[in-house]
N, C-alpha and C. Protein backbone atom coordinates (compact mmCIF):
# COMPACT_ATOMS: atom_id res chain seq x y z
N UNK A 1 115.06 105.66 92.28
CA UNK A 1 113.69 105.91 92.70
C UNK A 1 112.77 105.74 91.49
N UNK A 2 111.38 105.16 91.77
CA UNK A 2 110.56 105.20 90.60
C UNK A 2 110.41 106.18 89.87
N UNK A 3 109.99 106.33 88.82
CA UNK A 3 109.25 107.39 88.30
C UNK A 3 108.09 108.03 88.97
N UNK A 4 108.06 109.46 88.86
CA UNK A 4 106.58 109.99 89.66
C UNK A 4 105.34 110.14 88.63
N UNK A 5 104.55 110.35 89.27
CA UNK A 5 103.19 110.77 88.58
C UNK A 5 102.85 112.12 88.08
N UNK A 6 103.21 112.47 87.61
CA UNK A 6 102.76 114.11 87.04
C UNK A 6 101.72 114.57 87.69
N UNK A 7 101.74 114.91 88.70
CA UNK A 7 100.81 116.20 89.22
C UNK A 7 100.18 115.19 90.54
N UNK A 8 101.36 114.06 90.80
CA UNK A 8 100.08 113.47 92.37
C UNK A 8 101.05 114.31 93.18
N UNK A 9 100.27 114.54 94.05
CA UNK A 9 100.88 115.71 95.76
C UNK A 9 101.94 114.33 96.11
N UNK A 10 101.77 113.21 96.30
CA UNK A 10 102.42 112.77 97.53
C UNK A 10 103.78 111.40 96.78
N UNK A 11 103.74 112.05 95.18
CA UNK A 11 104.75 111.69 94.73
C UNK A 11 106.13 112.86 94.59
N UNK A 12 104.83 114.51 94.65
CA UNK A 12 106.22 115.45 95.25
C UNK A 12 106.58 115.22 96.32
N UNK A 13 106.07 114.98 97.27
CA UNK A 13 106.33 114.44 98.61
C UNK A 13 107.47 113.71 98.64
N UNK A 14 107.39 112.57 98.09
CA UNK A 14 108.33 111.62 98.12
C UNK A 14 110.02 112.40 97.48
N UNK A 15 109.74 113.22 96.80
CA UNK A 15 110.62 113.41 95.58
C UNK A 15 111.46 115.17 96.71
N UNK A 16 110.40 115.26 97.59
CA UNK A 16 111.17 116.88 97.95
C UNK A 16 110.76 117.07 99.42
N UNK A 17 109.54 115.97 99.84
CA UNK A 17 109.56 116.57 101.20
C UNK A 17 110.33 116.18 102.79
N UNK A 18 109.54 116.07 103.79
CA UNK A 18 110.48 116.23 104.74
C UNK A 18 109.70 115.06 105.76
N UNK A 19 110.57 114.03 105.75
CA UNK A 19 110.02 112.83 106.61
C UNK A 19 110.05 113.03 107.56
N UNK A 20 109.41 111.95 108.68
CA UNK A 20 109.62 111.63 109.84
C UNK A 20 110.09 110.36 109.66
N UNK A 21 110.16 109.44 108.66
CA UNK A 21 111.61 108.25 109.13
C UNK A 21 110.89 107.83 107.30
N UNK A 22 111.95 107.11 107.22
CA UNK A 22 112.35 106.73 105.81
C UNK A 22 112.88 105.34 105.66
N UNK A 23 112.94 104.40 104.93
CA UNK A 23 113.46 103.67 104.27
C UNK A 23 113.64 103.23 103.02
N UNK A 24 114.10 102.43 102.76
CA UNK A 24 114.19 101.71 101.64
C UNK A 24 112.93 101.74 100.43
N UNK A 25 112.36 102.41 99.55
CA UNK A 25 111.34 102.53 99.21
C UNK A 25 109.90 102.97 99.67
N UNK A 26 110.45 103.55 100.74
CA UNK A 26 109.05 104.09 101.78
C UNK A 26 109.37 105.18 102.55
N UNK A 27 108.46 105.92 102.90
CA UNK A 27 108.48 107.21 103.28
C UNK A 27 107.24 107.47 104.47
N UNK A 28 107.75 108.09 105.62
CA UNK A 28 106.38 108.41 106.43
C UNK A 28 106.42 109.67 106.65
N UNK A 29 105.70 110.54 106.78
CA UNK A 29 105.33 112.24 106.58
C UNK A 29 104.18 112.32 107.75
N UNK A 30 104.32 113.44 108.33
CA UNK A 30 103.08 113.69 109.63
C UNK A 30 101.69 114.20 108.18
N UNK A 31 100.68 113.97 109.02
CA UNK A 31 99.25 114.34 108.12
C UNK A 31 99.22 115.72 108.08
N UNK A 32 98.99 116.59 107.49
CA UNK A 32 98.65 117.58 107.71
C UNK A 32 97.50 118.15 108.01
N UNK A 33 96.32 117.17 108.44
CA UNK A 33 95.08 117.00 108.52
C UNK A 33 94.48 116.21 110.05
N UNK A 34 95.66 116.32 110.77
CA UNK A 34 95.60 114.97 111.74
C UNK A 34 94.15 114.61 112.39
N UNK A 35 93.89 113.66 112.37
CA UNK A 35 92.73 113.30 113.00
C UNK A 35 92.83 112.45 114.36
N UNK A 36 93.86 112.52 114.97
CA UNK A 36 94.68 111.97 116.19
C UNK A 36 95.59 112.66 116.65
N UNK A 37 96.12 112.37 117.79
CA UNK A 37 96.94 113.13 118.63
C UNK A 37 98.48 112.77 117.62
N UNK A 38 98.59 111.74 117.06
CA UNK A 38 99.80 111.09 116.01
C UNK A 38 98.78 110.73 115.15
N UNK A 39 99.04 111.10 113.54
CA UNK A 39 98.66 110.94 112.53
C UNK A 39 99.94 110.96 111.47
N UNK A 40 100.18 109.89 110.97
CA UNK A 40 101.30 109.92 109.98
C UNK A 40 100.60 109.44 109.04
N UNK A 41 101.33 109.78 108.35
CA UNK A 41 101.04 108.61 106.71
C UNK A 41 102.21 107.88 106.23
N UNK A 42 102.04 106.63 105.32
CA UNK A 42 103.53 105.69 105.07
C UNK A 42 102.92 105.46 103.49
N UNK A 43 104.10 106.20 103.14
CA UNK A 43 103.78 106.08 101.58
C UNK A 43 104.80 105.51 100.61
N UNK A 44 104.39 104.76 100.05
CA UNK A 44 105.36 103.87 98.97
C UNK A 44 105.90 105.04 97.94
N UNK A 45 107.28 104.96 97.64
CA UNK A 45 108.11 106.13 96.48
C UNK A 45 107.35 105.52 95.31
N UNK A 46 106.99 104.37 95.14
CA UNK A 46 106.70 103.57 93.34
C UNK A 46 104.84 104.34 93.73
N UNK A 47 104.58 104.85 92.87
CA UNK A 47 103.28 105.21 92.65
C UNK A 47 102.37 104.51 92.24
N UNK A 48 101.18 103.88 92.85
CA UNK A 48 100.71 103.05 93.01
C UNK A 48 98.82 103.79 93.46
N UNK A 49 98.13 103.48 92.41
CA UNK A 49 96.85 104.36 92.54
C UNK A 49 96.09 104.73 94.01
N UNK A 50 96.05 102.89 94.21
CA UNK A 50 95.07 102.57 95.24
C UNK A 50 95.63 101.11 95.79
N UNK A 51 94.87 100.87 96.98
CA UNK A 51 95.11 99.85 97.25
C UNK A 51 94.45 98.31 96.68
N UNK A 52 93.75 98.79 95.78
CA UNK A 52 93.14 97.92 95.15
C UNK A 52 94.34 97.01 94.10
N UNK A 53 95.47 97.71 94.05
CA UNK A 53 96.88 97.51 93.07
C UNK A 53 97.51 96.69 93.78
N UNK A 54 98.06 96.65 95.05
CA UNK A 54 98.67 96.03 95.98
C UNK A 54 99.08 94.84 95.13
N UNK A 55 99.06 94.26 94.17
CA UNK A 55 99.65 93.05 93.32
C UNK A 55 100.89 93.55 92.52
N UNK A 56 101.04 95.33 92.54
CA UNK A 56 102.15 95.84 91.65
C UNK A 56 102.99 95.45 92.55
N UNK A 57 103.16 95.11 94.16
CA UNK A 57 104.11 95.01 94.88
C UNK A 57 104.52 93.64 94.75
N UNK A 58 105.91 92.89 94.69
CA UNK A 58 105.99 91.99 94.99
C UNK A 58 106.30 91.03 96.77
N UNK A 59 106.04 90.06 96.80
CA UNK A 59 106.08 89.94 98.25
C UNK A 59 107.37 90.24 99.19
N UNK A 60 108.19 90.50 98.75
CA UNK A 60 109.31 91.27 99.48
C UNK A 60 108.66 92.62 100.10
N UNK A 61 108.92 93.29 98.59
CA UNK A 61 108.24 94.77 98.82
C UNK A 61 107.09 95.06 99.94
N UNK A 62 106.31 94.21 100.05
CA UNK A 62 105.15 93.74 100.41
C UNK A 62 105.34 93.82 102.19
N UNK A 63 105.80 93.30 102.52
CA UNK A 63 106.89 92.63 103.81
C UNK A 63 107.35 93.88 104.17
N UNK A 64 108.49 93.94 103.36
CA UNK A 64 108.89 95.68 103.81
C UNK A 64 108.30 97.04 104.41
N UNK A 65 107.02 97.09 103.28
CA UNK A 65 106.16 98.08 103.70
C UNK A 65 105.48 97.69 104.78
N UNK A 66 104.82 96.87 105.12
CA UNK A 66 103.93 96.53 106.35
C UNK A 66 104.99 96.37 108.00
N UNK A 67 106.51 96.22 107.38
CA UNK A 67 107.43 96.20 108.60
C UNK A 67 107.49 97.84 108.62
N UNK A 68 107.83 98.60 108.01
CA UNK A 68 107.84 99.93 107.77
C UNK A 68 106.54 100.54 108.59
N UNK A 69 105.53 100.57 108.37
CA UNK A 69 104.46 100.20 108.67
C UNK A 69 104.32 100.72 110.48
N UNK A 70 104.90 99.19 110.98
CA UNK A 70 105.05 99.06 112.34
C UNK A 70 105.97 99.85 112.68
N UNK A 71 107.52 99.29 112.13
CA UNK A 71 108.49 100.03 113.01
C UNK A 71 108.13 101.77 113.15
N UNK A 72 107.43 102.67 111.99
CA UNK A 72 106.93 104.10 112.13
C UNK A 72 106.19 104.57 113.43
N UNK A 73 105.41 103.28 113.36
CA UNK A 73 104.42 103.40 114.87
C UNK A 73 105.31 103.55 115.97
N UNK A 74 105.93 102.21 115.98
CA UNK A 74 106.91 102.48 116.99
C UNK A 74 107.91 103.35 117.51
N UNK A 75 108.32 103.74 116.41
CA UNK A 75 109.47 104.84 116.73
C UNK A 75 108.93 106.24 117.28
N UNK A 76 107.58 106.32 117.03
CA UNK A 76 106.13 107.65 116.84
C UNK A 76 106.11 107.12 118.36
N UNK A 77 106.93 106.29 119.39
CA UNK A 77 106.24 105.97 120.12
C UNK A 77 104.65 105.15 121.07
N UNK A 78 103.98 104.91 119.76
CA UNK A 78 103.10 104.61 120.56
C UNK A 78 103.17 103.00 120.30
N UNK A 79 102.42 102.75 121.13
CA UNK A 79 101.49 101.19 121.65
C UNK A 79 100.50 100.95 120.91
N UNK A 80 99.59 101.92 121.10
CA UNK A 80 98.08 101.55 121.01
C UNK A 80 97.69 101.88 119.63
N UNK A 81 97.16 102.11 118.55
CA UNK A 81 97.13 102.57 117.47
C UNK A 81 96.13 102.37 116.51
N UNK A 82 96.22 102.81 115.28
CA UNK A 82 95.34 102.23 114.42
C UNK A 82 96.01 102.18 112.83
N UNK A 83 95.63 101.28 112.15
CA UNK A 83 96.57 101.54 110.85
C UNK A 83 95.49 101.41 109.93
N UNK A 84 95.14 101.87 108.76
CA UNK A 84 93.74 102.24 107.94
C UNK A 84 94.60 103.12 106.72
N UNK A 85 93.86 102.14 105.51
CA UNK A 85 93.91 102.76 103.98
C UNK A 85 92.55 103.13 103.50
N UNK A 86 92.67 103.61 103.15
CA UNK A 86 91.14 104.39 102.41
C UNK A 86 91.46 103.75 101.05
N UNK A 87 90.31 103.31 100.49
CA UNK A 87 90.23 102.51 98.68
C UNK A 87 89.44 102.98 98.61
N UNK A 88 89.59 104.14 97.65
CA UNK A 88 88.41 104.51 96.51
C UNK A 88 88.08 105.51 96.94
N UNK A 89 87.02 106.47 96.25
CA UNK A 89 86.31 107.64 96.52
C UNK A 89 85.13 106.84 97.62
N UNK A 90 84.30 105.87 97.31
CA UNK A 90 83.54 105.58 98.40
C UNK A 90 83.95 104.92 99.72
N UNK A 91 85.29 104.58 99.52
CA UNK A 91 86.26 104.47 101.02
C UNK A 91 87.10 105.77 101.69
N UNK A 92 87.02 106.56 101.02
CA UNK A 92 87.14 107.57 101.88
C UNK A 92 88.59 107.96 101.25
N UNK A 93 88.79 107.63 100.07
CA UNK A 93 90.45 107.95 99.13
C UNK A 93 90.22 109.17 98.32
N UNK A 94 91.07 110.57 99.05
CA UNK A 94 90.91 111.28 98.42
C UNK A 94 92.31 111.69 97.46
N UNK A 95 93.16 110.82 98.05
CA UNK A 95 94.95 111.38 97.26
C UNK A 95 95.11 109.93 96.81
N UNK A 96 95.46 109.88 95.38
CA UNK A 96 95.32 108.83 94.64
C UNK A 96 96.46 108.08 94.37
N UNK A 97 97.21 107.65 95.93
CA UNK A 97 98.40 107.38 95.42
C UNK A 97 98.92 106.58 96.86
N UNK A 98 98.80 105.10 96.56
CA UNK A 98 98.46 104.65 98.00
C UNK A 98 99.38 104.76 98.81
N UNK A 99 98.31 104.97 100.38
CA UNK A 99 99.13 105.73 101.75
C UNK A 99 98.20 104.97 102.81
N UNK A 100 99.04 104.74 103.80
CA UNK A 100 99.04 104.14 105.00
C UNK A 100 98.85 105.32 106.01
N UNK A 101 97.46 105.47 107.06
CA UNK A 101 97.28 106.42 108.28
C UNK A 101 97.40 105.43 109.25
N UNK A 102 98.64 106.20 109.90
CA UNK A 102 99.38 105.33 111.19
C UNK A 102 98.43 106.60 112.09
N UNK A 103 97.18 106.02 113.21
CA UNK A 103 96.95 107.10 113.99
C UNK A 103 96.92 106.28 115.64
N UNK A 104 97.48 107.06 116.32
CA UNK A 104 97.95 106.92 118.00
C UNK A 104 96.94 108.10 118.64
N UNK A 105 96.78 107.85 120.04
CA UNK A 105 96.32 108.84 120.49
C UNK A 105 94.48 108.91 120.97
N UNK A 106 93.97 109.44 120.84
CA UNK A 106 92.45 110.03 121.15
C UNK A 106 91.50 109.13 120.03
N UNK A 107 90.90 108.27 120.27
CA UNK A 107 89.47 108.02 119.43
C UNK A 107 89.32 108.73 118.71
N UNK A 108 89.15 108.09 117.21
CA UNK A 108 88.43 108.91 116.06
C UNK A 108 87.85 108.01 115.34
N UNK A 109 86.11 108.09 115.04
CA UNK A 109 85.81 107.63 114.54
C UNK A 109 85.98 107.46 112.99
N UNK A 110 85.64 106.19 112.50
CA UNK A 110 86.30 105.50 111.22
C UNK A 110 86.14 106.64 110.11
N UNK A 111 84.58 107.11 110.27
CA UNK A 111 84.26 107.93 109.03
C UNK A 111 84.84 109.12 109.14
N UNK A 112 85.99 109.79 110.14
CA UNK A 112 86.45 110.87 109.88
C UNK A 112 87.74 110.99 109.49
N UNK A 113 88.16 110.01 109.04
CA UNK A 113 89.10 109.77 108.17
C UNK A 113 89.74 109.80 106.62
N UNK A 114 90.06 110.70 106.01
CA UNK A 114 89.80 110.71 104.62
C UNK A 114 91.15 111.15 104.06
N UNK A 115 91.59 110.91 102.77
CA UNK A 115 92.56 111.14 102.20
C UNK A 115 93.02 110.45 100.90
């Protein structure tokens, strides 16, 4: 496993918490914040600021996560969905350590999304 970040939440995560499905360098965890009836998050183990980095991945990795991605949705059951990263403090990035919101379920508008 990569090295973690000293003091990011969702690299303890990776390192101690409790998934809802897992693979190969990736991890999905329910939100604890949900803003949908299904709210997960899919978070890469290699610590990675923002999505503005997305070049630390190589295109395998790359592939992987975005299959990861889907198959989470799927297995979460749903169809219909939405998948959304927040970049930056003025995108709505409040945990600095990029994460994927897999949300199913009830309408929520864009701006109430944050993390």
């Amino acid at each position: 496993m990569p090295s973690p970040r000293e003091g990011c939440i969702f690299c303890d995560i990776v390192r101690n918490g409790t998934y809802v499905a897992k693979a190969r360098g990736f991890v999905a965890i329910d939100d604890i914040n949900p803003k949908a009836d299904t709210h997960l998050l899919v978070i890469p183990e290699r610590h990675v600021d923002t999505f503005r980095e997305i070049g630390e991945f190589g295109a395998d990795e790359t592939k992987r996560m975005l299959e990861f991605v889907a198959d989470t949705a799927q297995k979460a059951g749903l169809t219909d969905y939405r998948v959304m990263v927040n970049v930056g403090p003025g995108g709505g990035q409040t945990v600095f350590h990029l994460h994927w919101h897999v949300l199913g379920g009830r309408p929520i508008p864009h701006e109430e999304i944050t993390a």
